[in-house]
PDB file of N, CA and C in Angstrom:
ATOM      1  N   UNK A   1      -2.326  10.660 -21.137  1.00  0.00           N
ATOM      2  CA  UNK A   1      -1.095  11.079 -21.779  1.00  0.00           C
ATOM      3  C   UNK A   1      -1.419  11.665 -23.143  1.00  0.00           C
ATOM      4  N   UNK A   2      -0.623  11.789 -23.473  1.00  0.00           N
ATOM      5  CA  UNK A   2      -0.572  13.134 -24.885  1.00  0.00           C
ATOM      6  C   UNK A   2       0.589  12.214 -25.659  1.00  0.00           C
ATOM      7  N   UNK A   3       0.223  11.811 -26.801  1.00  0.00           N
ATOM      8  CA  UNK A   3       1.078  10.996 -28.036  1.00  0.00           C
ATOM      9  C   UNK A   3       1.535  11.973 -29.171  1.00  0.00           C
ATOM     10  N   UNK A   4       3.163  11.857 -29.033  1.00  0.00           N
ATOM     11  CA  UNK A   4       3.228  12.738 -30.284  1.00  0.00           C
ATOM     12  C   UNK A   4       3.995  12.204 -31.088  1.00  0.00           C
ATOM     13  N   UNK A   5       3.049  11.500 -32.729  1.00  0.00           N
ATOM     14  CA  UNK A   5       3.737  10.452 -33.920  1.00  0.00           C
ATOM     15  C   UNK A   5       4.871  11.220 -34.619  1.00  0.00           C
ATOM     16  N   UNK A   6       5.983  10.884 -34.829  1.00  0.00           N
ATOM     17  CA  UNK A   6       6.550  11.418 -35.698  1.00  0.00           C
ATOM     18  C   UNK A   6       7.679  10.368 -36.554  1.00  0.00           C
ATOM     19  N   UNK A   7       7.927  10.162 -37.472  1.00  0.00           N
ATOM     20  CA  UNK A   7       8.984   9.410 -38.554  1.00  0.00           C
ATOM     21  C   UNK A   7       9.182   8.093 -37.530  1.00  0.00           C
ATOM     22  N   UNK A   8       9.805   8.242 -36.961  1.00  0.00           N
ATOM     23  CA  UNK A   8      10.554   7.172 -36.048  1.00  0.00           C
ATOM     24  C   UNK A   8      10.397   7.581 -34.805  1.00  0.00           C
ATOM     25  N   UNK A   9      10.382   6.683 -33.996  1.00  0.00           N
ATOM     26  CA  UNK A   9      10.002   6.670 -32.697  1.00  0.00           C
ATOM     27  C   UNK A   9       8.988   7.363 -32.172  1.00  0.00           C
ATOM     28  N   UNK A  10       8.395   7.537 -30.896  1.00  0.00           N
ATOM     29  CA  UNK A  10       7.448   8.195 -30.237  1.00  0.00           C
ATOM     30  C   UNK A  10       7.739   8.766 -28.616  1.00  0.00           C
ATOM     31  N   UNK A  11       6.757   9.745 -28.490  1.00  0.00           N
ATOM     32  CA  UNK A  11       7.236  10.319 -27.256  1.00  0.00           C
ATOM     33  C   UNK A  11       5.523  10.880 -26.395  1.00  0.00           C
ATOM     34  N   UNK A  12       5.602  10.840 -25.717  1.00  0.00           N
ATOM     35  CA  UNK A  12       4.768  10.802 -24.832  1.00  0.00           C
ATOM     36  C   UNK A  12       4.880  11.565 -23.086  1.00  0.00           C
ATOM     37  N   UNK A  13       3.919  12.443 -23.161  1.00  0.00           N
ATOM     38  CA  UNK A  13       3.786  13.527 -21.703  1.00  0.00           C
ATOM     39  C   UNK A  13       2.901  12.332 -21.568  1.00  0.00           C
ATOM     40  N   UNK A  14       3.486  11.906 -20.045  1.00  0.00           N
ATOM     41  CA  UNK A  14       2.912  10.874 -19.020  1.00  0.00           C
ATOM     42  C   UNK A  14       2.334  11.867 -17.712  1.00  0.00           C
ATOM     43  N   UNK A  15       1.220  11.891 -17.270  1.00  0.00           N
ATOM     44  CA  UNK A  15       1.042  12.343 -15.807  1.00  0.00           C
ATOM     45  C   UNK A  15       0.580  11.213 -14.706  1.00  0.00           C
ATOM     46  N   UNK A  16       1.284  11.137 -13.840  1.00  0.00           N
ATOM     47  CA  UNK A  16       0.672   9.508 -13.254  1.00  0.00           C
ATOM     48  C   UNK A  16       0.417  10.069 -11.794  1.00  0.00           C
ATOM     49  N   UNK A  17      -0.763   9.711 -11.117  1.00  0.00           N
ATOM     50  CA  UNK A  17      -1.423  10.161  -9.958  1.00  0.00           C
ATOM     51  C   UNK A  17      -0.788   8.701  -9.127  1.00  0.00           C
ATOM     52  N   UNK A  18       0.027   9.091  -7.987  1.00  0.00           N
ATOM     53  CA  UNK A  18       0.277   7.397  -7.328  1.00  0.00           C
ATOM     54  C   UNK A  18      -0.682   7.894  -5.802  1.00  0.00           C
ATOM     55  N   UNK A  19      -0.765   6.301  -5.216  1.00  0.00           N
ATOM     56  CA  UNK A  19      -1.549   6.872  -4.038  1.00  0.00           C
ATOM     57  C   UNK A  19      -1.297   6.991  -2.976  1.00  0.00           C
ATOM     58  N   UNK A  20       0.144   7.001  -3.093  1.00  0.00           N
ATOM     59  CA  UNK A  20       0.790   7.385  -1.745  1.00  0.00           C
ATOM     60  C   UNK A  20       1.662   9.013  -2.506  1.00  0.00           C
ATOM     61  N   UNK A  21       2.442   9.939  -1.378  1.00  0.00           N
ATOM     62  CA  UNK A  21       3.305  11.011  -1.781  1.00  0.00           C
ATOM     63  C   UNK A  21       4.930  10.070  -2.606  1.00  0.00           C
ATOM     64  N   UNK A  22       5.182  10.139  -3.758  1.00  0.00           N
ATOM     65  CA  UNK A  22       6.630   9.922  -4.045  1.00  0.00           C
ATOM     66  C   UNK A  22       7.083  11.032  -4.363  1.00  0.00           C
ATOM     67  N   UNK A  23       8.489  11.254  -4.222  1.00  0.00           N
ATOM     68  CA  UNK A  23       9.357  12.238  -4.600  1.00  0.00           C
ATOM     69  C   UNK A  23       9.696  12.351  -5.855  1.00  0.00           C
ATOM     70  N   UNK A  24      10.524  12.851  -6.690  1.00  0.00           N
ATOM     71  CA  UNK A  24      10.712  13.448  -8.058  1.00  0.00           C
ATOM     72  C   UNK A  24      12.076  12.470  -8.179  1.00  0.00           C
ATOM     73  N   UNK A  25      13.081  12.264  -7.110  1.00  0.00           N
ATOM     74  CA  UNK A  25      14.223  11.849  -6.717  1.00  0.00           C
ATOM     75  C   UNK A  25      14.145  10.476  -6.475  1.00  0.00           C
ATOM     76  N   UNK A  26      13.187   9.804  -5.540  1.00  0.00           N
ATOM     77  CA  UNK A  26      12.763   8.497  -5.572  1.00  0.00           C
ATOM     78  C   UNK A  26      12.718   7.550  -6.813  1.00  0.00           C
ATOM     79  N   UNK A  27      11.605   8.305  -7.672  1.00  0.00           N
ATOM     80  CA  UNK A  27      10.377   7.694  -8.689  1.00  0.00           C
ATOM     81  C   UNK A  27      12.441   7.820  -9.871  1.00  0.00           C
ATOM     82  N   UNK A  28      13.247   8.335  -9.683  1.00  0.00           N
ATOM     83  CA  UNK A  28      14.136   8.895 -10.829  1.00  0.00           C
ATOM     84  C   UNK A  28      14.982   7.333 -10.502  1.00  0.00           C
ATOM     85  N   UNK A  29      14.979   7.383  -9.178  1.00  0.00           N
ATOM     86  CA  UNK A  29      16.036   5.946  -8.798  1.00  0.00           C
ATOM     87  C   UNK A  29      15.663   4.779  -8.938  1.00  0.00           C
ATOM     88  N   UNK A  30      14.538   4.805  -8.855  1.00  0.00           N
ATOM     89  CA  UNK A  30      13.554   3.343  -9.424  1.00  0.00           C
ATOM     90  C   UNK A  30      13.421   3.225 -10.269  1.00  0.00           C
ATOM     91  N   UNK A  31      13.162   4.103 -11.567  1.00  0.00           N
ATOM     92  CA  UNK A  31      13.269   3.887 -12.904  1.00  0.00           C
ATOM     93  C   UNK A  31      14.519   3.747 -13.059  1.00  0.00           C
ATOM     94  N   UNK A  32      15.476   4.358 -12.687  1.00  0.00           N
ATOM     95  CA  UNK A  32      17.215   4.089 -13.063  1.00  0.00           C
ATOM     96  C   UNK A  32      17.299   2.391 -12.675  1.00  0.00           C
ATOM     97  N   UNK A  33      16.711   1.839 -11.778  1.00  0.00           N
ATOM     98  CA  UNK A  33      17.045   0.844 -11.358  1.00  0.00           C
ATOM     99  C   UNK A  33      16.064  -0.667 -12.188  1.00  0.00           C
ATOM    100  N   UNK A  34      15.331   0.014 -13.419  1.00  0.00           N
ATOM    101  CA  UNK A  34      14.533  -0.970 -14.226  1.00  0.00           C
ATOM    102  C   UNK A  34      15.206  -1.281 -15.157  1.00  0.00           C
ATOM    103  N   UNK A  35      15.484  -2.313 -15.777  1.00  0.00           N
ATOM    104  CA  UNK A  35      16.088  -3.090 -16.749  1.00  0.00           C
ATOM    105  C   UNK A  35      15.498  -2.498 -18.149  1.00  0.00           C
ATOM    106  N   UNK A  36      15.913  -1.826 -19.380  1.00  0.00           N
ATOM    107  CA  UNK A  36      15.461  -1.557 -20.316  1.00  0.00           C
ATOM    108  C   UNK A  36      14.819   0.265 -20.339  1.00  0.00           C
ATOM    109  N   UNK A  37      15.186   0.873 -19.037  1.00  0.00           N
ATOM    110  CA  UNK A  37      14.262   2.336 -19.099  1.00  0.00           C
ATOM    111  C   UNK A  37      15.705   3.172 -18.702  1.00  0.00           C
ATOM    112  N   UNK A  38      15.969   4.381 -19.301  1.00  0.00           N
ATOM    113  CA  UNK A  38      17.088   5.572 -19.444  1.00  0.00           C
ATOM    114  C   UNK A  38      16.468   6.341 -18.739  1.00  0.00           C
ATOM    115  N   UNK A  39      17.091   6.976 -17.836  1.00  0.00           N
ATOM    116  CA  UNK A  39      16.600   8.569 -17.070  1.00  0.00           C
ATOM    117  C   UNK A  39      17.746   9.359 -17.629  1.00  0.00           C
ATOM    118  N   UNK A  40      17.379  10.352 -18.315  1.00  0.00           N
ATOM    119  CA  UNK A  40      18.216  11.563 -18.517  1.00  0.00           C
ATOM    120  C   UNK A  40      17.614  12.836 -18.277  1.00  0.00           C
ATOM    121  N   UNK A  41      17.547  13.279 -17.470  1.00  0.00           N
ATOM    122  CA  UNK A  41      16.861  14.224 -16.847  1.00  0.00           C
ATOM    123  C   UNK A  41      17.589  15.253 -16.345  1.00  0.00           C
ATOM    124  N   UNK A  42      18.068  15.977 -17.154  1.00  0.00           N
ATOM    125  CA  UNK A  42      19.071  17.860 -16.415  1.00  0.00           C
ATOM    126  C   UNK A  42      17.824  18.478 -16.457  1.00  0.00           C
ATOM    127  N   UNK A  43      17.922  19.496 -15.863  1.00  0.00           N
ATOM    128  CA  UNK A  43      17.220  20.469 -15.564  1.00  0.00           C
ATOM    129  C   UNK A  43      18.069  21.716 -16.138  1.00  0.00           C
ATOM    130  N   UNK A  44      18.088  21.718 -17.430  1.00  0.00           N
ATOM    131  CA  UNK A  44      18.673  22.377 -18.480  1.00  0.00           C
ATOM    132  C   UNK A  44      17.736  22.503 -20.031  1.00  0.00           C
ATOM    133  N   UNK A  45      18.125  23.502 -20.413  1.00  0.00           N
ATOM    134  CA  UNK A  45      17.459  23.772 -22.124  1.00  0.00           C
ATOM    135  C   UNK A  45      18.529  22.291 -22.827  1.00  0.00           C
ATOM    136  N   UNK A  46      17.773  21.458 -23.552  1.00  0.00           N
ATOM    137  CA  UNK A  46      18.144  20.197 -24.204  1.00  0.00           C
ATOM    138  C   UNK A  46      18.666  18.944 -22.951  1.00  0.00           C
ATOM    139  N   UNK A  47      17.806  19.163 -21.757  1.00  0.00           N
ATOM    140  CA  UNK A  47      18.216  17.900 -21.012  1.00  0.00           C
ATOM    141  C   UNK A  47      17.608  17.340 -21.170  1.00  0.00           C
ATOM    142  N   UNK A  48      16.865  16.854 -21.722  1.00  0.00           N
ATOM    143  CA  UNK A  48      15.848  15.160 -22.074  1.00  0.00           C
ATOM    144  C   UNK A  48      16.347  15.072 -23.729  1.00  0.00           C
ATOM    145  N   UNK A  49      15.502  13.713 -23.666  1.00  0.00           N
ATOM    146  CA  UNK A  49      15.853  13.126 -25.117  1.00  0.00           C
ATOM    147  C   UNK A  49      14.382  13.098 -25.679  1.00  0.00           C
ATOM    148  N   UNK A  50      14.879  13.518 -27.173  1.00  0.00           N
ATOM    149  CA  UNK A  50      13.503  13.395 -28.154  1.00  0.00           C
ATOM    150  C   UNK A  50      13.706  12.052 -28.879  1.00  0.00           C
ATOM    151  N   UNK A  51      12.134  11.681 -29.523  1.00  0.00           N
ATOM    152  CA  UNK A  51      12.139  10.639 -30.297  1.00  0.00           C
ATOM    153  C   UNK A  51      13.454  10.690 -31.498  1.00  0.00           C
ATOM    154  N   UNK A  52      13.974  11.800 -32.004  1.00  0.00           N
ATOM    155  CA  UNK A  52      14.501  11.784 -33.145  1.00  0.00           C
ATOM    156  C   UNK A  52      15.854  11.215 -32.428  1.00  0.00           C
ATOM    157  N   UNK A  53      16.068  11.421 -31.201  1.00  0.00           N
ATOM    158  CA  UNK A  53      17.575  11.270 -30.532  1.00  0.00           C
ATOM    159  C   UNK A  53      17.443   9.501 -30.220  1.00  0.00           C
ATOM    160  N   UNK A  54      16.684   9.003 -29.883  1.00  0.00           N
ATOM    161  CA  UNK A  54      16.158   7.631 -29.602  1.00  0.00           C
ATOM    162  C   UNK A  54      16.292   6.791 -30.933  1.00  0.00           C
ATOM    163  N   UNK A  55      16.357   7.054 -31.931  1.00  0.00           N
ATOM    164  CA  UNK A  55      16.334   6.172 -33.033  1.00  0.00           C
ATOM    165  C   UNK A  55      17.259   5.047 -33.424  1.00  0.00           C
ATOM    166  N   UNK A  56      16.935   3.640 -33.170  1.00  0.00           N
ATOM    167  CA  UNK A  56      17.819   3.066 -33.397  1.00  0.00           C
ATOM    168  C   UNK A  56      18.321   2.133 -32.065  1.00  0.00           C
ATOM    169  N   UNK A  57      17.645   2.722 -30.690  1.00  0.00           N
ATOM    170  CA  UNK A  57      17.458   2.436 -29.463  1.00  0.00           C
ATOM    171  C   UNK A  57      16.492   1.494 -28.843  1.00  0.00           C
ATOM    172  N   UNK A  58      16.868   0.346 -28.142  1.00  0.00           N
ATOM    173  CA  UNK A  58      15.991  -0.482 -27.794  1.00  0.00           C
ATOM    174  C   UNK A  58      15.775   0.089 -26.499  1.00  0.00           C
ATOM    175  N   UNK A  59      16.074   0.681 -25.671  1.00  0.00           N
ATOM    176  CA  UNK A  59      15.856   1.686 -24.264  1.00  0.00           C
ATOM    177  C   UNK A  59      14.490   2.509 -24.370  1.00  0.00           C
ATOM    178  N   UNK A  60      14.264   2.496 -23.650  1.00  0.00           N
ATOM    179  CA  UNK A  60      13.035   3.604 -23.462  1.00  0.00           C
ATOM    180  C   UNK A  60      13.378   4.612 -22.608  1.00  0.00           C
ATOM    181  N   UNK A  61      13.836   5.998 -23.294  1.00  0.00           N
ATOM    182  CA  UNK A  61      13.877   7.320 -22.705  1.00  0.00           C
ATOM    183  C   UNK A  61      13.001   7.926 -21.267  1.00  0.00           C
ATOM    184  N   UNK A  62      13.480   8.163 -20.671  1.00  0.00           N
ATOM    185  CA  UNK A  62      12.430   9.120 -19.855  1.00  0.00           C
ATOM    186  C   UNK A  62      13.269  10.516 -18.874  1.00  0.00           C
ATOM    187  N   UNK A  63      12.302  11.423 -19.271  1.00  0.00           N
ATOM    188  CA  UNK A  63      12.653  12.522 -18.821  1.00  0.00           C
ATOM    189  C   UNK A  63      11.685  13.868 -18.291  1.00  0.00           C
ATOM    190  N   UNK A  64      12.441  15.116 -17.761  1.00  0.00           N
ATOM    191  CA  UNK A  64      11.678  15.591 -17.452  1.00  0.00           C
ATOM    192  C   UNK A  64      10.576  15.260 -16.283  1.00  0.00           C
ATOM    193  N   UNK A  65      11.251  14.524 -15.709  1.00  0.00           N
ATOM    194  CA  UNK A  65      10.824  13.864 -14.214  1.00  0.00           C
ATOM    195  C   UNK A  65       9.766  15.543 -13.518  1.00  0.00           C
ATOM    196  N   UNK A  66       8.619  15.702 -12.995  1.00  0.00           N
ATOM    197  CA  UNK A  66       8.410  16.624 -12.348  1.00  0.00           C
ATOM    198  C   UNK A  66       7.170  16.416 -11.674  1.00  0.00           C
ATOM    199  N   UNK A  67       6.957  17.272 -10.456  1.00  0.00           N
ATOM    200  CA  UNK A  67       5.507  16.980  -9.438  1.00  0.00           C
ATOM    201  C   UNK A  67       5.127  17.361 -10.574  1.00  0.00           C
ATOM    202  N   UNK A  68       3.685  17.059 -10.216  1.00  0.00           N
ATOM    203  CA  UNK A  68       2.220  17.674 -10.846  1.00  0.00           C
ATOM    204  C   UNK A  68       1.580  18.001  -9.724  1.00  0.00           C
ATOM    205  N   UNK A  69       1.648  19.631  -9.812  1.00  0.00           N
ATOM    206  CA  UNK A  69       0.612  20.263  -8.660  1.00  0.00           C
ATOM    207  C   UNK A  69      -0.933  20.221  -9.173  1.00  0.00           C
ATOM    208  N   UNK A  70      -1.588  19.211 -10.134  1.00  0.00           N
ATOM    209  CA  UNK A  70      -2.719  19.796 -10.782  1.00  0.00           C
ATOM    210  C   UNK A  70      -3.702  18.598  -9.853  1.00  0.00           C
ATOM    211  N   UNK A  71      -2.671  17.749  -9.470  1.00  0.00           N
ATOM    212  CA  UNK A  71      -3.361  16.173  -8.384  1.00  0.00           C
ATOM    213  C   UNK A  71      -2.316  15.881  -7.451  1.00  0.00           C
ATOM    214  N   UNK A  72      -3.199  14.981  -6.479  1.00  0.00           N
ATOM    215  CA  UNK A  72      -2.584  15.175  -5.258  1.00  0.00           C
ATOM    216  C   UNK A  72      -1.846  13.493  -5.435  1.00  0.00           C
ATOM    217  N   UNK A  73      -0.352  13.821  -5.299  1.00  0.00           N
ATOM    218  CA  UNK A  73       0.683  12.690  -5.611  1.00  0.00           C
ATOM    219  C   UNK A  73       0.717  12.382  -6.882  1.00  0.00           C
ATOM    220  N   UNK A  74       1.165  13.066  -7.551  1.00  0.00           N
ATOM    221  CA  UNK A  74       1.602  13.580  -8.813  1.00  0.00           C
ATOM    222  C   UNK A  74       2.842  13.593  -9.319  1.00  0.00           C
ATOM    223  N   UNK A  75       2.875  13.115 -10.642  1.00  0.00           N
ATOM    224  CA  UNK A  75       4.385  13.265 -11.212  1.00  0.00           C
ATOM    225  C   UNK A  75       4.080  13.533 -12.375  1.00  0.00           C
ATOM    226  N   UNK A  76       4.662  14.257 -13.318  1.00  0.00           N
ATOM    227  CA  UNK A  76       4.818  14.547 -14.624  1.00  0.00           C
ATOM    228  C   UNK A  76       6.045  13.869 -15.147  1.00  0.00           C
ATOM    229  N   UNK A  77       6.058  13.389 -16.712  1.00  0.00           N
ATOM    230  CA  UNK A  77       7.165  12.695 -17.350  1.00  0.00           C
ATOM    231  C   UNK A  77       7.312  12.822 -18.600  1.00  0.00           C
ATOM    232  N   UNK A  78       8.289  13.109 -19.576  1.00  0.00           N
ATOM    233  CA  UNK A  78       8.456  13.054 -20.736  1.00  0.00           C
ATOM    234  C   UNK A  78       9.243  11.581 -21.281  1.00  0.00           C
ATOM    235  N   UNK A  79       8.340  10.883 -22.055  1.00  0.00           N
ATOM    236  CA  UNK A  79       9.055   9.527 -22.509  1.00  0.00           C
ATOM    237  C   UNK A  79       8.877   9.403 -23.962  1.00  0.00           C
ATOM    238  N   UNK A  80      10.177   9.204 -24.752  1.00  0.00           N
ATOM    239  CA  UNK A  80      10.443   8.879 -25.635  1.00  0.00           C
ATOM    240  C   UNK A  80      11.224   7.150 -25.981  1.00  0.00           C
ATOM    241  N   UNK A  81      10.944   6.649 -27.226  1.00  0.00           N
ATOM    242  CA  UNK A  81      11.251   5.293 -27.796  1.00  0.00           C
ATOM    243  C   UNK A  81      11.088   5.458 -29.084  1.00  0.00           C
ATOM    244  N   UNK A  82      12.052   4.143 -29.791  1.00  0.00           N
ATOM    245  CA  UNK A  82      12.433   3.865 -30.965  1.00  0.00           C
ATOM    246  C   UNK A  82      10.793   3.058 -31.266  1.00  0.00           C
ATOM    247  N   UNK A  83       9.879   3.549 -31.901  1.00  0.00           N
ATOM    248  CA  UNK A  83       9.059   2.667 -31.897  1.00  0.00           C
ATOM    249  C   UNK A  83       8.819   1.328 -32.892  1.00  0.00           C
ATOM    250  N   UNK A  84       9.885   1.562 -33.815  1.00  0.00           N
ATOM    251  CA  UNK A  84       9.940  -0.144 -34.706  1.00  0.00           C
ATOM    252  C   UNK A  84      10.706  -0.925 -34.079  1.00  0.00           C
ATOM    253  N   UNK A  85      11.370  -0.939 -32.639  1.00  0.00           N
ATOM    254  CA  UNK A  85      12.015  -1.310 -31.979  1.00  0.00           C
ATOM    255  C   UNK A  85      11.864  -1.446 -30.612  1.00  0.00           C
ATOM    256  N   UNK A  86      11.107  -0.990 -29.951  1.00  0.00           N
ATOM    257  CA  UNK A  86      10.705  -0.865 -28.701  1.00  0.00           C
ATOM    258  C   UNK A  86       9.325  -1.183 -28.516  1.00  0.00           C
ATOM    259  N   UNK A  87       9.047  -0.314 -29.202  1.00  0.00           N
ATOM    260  CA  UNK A  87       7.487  -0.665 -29.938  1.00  0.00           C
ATOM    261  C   UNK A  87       6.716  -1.533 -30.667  1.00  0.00           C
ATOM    262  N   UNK A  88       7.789  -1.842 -30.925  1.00  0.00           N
ATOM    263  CA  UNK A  88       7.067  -3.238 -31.900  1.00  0.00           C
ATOM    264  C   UNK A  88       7.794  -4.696 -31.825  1.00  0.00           C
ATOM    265  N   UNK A  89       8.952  -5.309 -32.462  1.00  0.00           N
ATOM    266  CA  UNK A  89       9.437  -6.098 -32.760  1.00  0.00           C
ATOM    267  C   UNK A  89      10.188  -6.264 -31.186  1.00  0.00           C
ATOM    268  N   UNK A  90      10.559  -5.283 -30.578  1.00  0.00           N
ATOM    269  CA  UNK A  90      11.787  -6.056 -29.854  1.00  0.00           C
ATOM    270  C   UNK A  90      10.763  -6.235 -28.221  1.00  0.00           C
ATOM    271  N   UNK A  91       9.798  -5.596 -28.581  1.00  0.00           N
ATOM    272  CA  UNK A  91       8.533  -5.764 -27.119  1.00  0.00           C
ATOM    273  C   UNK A  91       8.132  -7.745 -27.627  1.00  0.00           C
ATOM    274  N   UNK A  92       8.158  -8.032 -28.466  1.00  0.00           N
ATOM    275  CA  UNK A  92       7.435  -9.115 -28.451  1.00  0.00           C
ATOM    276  C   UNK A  92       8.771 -10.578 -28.518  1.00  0.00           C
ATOM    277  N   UNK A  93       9.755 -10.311 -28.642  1.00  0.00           N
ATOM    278  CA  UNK A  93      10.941 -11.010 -28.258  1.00  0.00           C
ATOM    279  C   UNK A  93      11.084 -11.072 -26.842  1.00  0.00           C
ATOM    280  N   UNK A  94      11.147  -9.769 -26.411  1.00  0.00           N
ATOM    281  CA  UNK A  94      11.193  -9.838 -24.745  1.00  0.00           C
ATOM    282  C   UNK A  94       9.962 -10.636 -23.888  1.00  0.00           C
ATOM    283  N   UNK A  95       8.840 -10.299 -24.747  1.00  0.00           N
ATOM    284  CA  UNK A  95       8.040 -11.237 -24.220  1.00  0.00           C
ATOM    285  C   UNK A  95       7.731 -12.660 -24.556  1.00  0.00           C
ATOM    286  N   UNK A  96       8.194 -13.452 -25.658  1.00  0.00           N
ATOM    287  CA  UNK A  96       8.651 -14.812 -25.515  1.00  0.00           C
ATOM    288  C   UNK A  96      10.022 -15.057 -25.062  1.00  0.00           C
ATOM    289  N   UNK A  97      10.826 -14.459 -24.807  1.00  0.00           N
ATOM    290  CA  UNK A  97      11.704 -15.075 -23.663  1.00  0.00           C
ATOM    291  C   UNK A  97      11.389 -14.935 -22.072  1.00  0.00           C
ATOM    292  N   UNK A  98      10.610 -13.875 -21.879  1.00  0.00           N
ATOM    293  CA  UNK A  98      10.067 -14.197 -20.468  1.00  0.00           C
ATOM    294  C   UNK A  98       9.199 -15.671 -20.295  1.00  0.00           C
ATOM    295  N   UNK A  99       8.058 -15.447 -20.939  1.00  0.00           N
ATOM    296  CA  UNK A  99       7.752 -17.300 -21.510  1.00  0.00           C
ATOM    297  C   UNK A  99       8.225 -18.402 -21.060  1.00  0.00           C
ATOM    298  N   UNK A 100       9.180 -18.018 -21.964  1.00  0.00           N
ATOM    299  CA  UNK A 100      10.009 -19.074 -22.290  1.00  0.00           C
ATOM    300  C   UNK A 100      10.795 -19.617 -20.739  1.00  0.00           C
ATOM    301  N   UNK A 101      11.210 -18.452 -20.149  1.00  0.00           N
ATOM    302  CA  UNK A 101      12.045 -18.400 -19.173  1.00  0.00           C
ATOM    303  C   UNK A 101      11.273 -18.662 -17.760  1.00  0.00           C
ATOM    304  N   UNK A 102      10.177 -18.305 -17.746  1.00  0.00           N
ATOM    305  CA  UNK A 102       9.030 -19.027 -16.618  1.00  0.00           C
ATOM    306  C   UNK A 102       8.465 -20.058 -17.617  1.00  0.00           C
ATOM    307  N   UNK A 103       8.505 -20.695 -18.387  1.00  0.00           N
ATOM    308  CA  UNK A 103       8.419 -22.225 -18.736  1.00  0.00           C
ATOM    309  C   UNK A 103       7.242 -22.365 -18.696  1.00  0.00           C
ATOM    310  N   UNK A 104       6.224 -21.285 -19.019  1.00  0.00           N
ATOM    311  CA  UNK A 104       5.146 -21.367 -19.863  1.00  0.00           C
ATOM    312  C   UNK A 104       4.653 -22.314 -21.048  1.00  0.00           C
ATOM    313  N   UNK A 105       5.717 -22.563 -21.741  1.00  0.00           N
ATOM    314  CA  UNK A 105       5.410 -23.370 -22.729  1.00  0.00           C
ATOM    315  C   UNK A 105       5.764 -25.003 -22.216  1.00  0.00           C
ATOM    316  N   UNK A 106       4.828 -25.779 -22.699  1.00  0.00           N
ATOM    317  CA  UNK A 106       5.044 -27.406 -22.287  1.00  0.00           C
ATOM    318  C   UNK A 106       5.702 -27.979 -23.498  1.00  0.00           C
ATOM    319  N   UNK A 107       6.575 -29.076 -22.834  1.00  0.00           N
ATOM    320  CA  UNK A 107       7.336 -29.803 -24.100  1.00  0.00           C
ATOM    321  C   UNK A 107       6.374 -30.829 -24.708  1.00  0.00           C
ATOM    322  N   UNK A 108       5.891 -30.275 -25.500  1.00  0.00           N
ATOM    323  CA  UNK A 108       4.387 -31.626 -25.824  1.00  0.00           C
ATOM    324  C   UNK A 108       5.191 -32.439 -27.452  1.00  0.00           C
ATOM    325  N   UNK A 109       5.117 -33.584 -27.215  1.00  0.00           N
ATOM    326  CA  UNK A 109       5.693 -34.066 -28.607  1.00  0.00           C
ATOM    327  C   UNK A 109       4.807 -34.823 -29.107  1.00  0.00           C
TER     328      UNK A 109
END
């Protein structure tokens, strides 16, 4: 992937090789269907979201859903996040309440 820093938040060209064929339409409904990830994806001039539009957002953007003819089972992705928020502080809350919630931790007194 390709990282691009800017003020607030971050965004990122994802190319992901899977090893079976998925569709563009599939891979869009399964991410729609993850807890915490946005698909906004037109196939229009300003249909995805940039880091600057994300600010302030605990969601993680993704857009620009597309094959990649460059490998075989291929997808291309544009993903943007709030990164003092997604990225940092609110990734590590989510992960002590998972913890917490599979009872990882022992009641030791």
């Amino acid at each position: 992937c390709a990282r691009v820093p800017v003020f607030i938040g971050h965004g990122e060209s994802v190319n992901i090789e899977f090893e079976k064929e998925i569709s563009e339409d599939k891979l869009k409904e399964t991410l729609k269907k993850s807890p915490g990830v946005s698909v906004i994806d037109y196939r229009k001039d300003e249909g995805y979201v940039t880091p600057d539009e994300c600010a302030g957002e605990d969601n993680v953007f993704v857009s620009r859903i597309r094959k990649d003819n460059t490998v075989k089972n291929g997808i291309s992705l544009w993903i943007v996040a709030d990164n003092l928020r997604k990225g940092a502080a609110l990734n590590a809350v989510q992960i002590g309440e998972e913890l917490i919630k599979k009872k990882f931790f022992k009641n030791e007194k």
